[in-house]
C-alpha atoms as a PDB file:
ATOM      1  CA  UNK A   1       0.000   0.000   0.000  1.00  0.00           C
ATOM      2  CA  UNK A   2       1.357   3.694  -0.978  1.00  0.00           C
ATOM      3  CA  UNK A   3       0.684   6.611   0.435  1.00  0.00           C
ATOM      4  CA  UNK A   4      -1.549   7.777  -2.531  1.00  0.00           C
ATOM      5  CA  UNK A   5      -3.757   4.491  -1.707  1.00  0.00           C
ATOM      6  CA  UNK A   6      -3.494   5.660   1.782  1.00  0.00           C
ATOM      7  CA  UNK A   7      -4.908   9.256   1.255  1.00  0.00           C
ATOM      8  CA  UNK A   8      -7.672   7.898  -1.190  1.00  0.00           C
ATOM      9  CA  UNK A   9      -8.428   6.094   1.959  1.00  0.00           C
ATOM     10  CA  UNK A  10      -8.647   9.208   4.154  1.00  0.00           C
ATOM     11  CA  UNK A  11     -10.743  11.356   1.682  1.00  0.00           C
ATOM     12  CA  UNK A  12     -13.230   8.710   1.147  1.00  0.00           C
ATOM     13  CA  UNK A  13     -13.817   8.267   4.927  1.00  0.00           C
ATOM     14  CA  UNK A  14     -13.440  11.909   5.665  1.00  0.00           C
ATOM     15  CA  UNK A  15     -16.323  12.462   2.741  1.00  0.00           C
ATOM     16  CA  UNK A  16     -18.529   9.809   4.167  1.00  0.00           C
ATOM     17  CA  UNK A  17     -18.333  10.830   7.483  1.00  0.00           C
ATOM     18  CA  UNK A  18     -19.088  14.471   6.291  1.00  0.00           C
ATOM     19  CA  UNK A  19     -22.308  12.954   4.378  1.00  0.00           C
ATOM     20  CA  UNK A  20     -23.280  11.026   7.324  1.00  0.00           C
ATOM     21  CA  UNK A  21     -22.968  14.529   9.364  1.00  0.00           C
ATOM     22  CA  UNK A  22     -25.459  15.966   6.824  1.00  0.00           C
ATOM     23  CA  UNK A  23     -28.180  13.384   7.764  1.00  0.00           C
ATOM     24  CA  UNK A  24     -27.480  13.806  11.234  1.00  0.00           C
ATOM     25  CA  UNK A  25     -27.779  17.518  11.422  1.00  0.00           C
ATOM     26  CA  UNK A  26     -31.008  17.560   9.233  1.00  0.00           C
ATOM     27  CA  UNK A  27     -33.342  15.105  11.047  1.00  0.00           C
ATOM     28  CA  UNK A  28     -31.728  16.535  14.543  1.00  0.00           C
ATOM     29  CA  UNK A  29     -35.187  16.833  16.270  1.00  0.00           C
ATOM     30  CA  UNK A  30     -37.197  14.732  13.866  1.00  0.00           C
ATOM     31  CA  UNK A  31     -36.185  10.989  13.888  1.00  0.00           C
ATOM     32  CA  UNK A  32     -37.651   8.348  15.058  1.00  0.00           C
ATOM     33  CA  UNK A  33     -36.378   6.017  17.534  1.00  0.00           C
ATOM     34  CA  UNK A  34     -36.765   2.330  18.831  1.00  0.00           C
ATOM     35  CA  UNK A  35     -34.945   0.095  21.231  1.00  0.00           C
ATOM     36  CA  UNK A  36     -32.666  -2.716  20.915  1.00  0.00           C
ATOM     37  CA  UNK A  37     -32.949  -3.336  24.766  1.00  0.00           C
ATOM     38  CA  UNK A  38     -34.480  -0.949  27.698  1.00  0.00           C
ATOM     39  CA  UNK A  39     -32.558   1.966  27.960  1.00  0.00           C
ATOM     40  CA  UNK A  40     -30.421   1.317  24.485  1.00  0.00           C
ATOM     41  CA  UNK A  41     -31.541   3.403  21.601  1.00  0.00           C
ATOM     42  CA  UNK A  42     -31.688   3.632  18.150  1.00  0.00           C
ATOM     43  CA  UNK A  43     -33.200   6.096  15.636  1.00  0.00           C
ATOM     44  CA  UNK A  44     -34.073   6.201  11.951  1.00  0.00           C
ATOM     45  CA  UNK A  45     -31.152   8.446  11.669  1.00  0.00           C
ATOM     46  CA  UNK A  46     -28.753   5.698  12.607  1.00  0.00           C
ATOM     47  CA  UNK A  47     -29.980   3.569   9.911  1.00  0.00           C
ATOM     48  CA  UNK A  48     -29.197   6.010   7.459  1.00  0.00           C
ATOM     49  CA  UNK A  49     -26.802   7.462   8.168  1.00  0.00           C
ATOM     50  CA  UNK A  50     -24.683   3.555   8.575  1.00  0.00           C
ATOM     51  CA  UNK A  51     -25.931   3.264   5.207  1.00  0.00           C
ATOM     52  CA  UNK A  52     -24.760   6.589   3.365  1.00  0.00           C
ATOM     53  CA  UNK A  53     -21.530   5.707   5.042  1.00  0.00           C
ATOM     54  CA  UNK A  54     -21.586   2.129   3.285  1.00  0.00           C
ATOM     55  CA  UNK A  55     -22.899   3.692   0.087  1.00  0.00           C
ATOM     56  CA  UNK A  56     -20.249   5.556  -0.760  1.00  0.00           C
ATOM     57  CA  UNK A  57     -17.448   3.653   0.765  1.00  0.00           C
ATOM     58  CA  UNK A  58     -18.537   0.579  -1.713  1.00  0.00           C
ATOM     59  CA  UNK A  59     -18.841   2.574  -4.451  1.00  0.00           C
ATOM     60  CA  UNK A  60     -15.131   3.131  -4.230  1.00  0.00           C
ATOM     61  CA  UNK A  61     -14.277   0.289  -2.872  1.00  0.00           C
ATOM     62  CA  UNK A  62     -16.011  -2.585  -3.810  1.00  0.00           C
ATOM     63  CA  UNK A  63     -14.175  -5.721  -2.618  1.00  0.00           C
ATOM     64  CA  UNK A  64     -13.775  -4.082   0.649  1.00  0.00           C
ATOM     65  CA  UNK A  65     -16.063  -5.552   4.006  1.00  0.00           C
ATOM     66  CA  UNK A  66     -17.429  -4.173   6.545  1.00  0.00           C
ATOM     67  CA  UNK A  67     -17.990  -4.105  10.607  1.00  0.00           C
ATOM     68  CA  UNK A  68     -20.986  -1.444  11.337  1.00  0.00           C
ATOM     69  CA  UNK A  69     -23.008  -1.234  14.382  1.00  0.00           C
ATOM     70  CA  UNK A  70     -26.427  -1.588  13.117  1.00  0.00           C
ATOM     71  CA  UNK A  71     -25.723  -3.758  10.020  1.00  0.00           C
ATOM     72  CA  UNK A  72     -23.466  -5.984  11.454  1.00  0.00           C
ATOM     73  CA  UNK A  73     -20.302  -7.810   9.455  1.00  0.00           C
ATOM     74  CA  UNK A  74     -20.513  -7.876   5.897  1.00  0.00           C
ATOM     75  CA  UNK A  75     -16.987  -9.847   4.870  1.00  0.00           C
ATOM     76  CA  UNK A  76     -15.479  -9.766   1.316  1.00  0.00           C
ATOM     77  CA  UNK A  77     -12.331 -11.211   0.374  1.00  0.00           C
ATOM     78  CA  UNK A  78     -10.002  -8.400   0.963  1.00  0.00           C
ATOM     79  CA  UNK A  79      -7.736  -7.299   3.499  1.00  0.00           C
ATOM     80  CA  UNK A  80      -9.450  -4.015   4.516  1.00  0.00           C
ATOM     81  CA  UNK A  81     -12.529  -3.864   6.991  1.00  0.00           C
ATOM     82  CA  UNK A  82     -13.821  -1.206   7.433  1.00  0.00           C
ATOM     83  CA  UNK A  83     -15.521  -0.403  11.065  1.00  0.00           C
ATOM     84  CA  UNK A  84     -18.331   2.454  11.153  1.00  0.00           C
ATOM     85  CA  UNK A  85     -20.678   3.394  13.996  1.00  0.00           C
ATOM     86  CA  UNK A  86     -22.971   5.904  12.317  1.00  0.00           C
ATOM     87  CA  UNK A  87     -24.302   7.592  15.312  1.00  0.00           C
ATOM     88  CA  UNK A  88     -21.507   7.697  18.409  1.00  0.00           C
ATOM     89  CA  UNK A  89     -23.748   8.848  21.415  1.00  0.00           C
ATOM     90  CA  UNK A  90     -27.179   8.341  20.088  1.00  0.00           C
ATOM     91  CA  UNK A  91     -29.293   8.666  23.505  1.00  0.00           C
ATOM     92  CA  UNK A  92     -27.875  11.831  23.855  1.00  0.00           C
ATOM     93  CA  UNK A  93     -28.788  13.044  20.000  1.00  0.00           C
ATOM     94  CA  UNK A  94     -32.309  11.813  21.145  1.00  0.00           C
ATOM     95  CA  UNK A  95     -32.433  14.324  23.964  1.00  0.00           C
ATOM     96  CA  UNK A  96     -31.471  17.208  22.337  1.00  0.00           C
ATOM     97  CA  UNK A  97     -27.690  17.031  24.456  1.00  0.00           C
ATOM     98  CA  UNK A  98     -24.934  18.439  22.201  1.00  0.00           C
ATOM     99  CA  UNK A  99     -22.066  15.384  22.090  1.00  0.00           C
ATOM    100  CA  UNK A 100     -22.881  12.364  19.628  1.00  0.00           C
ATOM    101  CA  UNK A 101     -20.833  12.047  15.903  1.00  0.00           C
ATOM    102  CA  UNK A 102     -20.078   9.719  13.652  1.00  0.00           C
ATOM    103  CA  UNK A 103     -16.966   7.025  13.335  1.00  0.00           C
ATOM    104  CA  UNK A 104     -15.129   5.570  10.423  1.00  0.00           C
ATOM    105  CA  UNK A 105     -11.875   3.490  11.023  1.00  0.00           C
ATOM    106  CA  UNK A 106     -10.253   1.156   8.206  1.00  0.00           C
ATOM    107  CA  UNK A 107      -8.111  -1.838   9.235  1.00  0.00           C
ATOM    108  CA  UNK A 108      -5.507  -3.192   7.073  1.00  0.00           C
ATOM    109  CA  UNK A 109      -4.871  -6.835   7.840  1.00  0.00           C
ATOM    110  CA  UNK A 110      -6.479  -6.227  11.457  1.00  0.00           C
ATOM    111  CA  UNK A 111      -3.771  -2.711  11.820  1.00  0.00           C
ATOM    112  CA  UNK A 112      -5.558   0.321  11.560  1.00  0.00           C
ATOM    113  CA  UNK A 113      -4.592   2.064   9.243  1.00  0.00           C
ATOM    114  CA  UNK A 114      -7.409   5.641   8.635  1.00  0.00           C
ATOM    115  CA  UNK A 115      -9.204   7.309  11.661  1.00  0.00           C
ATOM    116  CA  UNK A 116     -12.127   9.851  10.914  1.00  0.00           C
ATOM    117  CA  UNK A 117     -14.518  10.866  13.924  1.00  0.00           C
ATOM    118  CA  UNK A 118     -16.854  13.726  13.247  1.00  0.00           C
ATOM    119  CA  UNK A 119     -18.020  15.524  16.871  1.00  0.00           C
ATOM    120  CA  UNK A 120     -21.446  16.978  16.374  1.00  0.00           C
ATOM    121  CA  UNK A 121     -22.874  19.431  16.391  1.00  0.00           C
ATOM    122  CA  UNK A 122     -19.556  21.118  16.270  1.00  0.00           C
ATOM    123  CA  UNK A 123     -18.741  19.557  12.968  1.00  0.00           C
ATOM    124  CA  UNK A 124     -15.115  19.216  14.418  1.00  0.00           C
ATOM    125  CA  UNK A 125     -13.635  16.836  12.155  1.00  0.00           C
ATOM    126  CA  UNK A 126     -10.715  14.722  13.991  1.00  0.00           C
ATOM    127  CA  UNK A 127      -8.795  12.321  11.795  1.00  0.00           C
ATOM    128  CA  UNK A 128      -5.153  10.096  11.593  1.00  0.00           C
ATOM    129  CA  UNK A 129      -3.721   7.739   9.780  1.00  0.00           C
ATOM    130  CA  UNK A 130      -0.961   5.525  11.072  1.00  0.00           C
ATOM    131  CA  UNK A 131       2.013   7.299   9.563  1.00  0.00           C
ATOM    132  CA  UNK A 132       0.755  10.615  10.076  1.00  0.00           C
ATOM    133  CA  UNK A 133       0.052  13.629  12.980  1.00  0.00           C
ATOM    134  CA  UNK A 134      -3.377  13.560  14.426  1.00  0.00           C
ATOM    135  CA  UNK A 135      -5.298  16.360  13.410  1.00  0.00           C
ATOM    136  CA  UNK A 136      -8.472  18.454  14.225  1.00  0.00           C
ATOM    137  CA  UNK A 137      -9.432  20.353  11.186  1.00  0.00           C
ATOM    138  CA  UNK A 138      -6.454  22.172  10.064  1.00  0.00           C
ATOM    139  CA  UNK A 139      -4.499  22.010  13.654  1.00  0.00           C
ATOM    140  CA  UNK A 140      -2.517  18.925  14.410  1.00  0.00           C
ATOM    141  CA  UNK A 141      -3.493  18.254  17.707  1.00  0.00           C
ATOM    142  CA  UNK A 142      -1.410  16.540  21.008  1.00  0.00           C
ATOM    143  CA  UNK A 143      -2.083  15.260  24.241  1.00  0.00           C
ATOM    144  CA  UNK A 144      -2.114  16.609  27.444  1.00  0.00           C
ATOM    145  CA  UNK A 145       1.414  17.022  29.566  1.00  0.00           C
ATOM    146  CA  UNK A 146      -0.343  17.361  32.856  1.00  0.00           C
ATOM    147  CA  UNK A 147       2.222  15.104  35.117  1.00  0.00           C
ATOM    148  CA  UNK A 148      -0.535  14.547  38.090  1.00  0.00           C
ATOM    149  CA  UNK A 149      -3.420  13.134  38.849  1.00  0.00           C
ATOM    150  CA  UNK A 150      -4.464  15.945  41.119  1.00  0.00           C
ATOM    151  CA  UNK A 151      -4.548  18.483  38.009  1.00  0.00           C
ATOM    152  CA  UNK A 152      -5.983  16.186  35.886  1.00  0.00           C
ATOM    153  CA  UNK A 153      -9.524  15.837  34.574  1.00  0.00           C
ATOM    154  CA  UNK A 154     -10.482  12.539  33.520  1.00  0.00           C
ATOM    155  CA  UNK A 155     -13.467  11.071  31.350  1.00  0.00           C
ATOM    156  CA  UNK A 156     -15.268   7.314  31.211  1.00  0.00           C
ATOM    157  CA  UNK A 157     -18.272   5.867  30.039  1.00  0.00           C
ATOM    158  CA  UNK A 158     -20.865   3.318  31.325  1.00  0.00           C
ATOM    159  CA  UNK A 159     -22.554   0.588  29.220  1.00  0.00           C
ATOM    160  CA  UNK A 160     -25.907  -0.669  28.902  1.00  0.00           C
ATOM    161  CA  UNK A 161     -25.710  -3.271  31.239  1.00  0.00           C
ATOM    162  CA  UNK A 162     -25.810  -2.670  34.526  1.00  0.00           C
ATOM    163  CA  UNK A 163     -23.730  -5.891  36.073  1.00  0.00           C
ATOM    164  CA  UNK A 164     -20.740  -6.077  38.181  1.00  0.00           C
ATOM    165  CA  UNK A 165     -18.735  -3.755  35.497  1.00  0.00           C
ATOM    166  CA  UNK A 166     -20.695  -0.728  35.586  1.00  0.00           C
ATOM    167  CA  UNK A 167     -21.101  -1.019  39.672  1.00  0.00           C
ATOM    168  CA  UNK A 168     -16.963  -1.287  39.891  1.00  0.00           C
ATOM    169  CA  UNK A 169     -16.693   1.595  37.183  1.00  0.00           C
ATOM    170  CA  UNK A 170     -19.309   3.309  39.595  1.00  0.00           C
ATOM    171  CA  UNK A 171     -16.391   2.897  42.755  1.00  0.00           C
ATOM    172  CA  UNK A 172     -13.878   3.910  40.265  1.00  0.00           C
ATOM    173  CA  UNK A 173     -16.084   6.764  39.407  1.00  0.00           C
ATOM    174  CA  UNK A 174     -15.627   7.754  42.953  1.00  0.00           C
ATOM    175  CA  UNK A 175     -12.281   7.110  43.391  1.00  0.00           C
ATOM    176  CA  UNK A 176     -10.947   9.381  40.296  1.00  0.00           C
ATOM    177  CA  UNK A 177     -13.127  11.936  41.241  1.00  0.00           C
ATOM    178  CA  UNK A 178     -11.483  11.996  44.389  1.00  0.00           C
ATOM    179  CA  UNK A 179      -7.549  12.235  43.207  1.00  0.00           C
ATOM    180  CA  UNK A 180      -8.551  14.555  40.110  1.00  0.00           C
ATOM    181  CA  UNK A 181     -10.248  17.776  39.375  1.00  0.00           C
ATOM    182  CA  UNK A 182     -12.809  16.077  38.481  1.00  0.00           C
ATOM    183  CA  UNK A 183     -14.391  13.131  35.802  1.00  0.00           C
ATOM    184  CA  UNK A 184     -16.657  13.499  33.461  1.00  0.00           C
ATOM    185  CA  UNK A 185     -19.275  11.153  31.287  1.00  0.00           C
ATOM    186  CA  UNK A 186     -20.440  12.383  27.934  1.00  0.00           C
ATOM    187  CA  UNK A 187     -21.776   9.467  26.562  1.00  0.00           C
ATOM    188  CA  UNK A 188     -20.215   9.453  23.238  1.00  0.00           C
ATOM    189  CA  UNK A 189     -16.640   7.202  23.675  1.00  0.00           C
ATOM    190  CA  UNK A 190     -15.205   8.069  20.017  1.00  0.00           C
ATOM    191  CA  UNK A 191     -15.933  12.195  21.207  1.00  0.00           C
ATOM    192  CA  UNK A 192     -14.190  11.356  24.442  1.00  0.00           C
ATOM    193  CA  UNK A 193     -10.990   9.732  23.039  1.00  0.00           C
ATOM    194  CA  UNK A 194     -10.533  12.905  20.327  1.00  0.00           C
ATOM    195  CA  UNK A 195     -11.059  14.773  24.090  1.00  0.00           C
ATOM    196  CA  UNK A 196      -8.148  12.727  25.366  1.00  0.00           C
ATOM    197  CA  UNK A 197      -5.997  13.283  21.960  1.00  0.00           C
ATOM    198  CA  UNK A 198      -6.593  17.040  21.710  1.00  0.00           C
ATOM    199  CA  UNK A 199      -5.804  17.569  25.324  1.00  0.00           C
ATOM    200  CA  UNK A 200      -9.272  18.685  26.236  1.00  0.00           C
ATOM    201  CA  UNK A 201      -9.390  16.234  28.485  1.00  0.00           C
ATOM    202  CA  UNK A 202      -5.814  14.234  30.012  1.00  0.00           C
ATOM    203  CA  UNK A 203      -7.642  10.360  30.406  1.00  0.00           C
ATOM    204  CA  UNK A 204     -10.309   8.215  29.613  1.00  0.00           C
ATOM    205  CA  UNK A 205     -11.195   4.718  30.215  1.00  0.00           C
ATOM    206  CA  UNK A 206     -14.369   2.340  29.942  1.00  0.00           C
ATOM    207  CA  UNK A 207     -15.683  -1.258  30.179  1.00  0.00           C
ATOM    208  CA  UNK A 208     -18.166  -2.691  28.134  1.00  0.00           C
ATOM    209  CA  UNK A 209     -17.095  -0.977  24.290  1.00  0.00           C
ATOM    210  CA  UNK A 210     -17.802  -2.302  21.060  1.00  0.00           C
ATOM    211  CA  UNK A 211     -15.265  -2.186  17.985  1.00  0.00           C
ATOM    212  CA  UNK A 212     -16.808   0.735  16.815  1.00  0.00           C
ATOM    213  CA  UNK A 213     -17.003   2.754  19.617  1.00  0.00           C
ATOM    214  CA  UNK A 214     -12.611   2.704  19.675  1.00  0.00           C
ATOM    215  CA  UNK A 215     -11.182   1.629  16.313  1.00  0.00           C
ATOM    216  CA  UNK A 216     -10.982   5.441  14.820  1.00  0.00           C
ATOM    217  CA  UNK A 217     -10.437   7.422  18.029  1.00  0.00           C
ATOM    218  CA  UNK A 218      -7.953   5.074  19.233  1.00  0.00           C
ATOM    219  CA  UNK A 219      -5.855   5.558  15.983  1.00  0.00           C
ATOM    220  CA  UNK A 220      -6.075   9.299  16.456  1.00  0.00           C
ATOM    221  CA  UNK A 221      -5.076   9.105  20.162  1.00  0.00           C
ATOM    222  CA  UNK A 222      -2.129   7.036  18.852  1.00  0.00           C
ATOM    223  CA  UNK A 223      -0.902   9.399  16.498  1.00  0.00           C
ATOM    224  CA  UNK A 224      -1.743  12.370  19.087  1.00  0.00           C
ATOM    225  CA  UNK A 225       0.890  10.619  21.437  1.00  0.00           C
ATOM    226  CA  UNK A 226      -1.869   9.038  23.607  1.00  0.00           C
ATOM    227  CA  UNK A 227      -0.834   5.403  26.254  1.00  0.00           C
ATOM    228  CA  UNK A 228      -3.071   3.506  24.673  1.00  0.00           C
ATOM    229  CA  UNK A 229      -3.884  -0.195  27.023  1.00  0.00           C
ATOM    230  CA  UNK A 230      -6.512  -2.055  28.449  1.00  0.00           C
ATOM    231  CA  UNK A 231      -7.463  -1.591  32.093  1.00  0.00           C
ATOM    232  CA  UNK A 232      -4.999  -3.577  33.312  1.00  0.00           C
ATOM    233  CA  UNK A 233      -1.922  -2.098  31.175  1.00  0.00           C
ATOM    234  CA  UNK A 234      -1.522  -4.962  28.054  1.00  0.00           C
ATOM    235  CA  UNK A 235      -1.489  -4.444  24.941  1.00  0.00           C
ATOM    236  CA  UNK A 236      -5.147  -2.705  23.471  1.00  0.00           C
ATOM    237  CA  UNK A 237      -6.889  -4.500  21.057  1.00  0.00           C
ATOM    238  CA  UNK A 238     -10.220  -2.787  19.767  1.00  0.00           C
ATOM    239  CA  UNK A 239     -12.028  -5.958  20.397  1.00  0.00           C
ATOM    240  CA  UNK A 240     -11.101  -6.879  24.107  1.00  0.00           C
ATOM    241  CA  UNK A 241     -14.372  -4.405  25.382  1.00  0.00           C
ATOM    242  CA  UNK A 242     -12.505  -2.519  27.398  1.00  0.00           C
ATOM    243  CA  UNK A 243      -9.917   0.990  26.725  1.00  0.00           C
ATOM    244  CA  UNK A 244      -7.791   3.130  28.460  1.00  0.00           C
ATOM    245  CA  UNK A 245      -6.214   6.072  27.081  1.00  0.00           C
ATOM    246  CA  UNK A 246      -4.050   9.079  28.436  1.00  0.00           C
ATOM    247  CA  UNK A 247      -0.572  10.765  28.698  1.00  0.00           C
ATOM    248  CA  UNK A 248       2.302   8.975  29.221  1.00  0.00           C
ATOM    249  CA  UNK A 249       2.408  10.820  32.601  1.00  0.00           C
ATOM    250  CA  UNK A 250      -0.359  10.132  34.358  1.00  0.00           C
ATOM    251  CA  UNK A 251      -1.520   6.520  32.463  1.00  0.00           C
ATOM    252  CA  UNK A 252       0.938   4.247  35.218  1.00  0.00           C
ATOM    253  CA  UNK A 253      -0.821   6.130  37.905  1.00  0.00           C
ATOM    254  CA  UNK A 254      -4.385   5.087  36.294  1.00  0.00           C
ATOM    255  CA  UNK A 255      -3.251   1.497  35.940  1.00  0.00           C
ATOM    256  CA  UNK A 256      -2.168   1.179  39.222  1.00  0.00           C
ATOM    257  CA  UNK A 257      -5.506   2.556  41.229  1.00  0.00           C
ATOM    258  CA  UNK A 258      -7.634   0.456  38.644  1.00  0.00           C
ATOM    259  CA  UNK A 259      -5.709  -2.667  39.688  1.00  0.00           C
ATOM    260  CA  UNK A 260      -6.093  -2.101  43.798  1.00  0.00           C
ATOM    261  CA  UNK A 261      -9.805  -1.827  43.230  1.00  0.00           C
ATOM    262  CA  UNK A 262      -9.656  -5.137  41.273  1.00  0.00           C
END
């Protein structure tokens, strides 16, 4: 692969995601939603938007498959997948609260290779690829060199299921909020690694994530000069459910308190 193949990639997802955005933004107050389980939502707008995204992906790139959150796997016999979760955050475009987007990752031979994630309504358009800086917009972006916990401000996430991983990310909740200036939970996890990689926020971490919640913004906090584990400080893989992500200052420090509550 070449770096011209490699920028075709980029545009194309950039392009979709930006398509996808359009959807978004116009049926922001009008779509209709159902539920895939109690308190998990989806909308109309999901739907389409997942299939814009597909649309004009496949038109380019035929051969290529697919890993999307509301169509599933759709597996062709070539070495790029790409992973799309139309609507990152979509309880919170449902109520009207202003942090949801849209993610678009490519994986070459199961290494990620593009990173696109679209924050909305901003239309802040974050994006990477593997041999390149991490950007926001125009402005190649970095993460935070806060050395301490105790100046830090942290982000997580809690899933759907409310089992003996969301009540110890509840304690941990706790326990961050305590050593830090504070945590914070959006609700959107691909808006709250770009947070991580642009130094808005200095950490993040969550249980219970699906591939397409990570793939993209963990390729962006990689190139931003994010620690990039799991919760117990291997080696990340975007399908082991679990993520965190800071500085290189503070991520030891992270690993170690997770691990004592564990």
């Amino acid at each position: 692969m070449n770096q011209e193949d490699k920028y075709l990639f980029l545009d194309t997802a950039i392009s979709a995601a930006k398509s996808a955005s359009t959807i978004i933004n116009e049926s922001y107050n009008r779509s209709v939603k159902t539920y895939k389980a109690l308190t998990d939502l989806v909308t109309q707008t999901d739907i389409d938007s997942e299939k814009k995204i597909i649309e004009l992906i496949s038109s380019k790139f035929p051969n290529h498959s697919f890993l999307a959150e509301e169509s599933g796997k759709k597996l062709n016999s070539s070495n790029y997948t790409w992973i799309i979760d139309p609507l990152d955050g979509t309880t919170n475009f449902v109520h009207g609260y202003p942090c949801y987007g849209v993610s678009i990752a490519l994986m070459h031979k199961n290494e990620p290779i593009i990173g696109v994630v679209v924050e909305l309504p901003l239309n802040n358009i974050y994006f990477a690829t593997n041999s390149s800086p991490a950007y926001c917009n125009d402005d190649i972006i970095h993460v935070s060199k806060n050395k301490e916990l105790i100046n830090s401000l942290l982000v997580t996430g809690f899933g759907y299921e409310h089992g003996e991983k969301w009540d110890f990310n509840m304690k941990l909740f706790k326990k961050f909020t305590d050593l830090t200036q504070g945590v914070r939970r959006s609700g959107a996890a691909a808006i709250d690694i770009c947070h991580a990689s642009s130094g808005k926020v200095d950490g993040y971490w969550e249980f219970d994530i699906k591939p397409w919640d990570v793939a993209a913004g963990a390729l962006i906090a990689k190139q931003a000069g994010a620690k990039i584990t799991n919760l117990k400080g291997g080696k990340f893989s975007i399908f082991d459910n679990e993520v965190l992500v800071s500085n290189d200052f503070i991520h030891l420090d992270m690993i170690n308190i997770i691990n004592n509550f564990s």
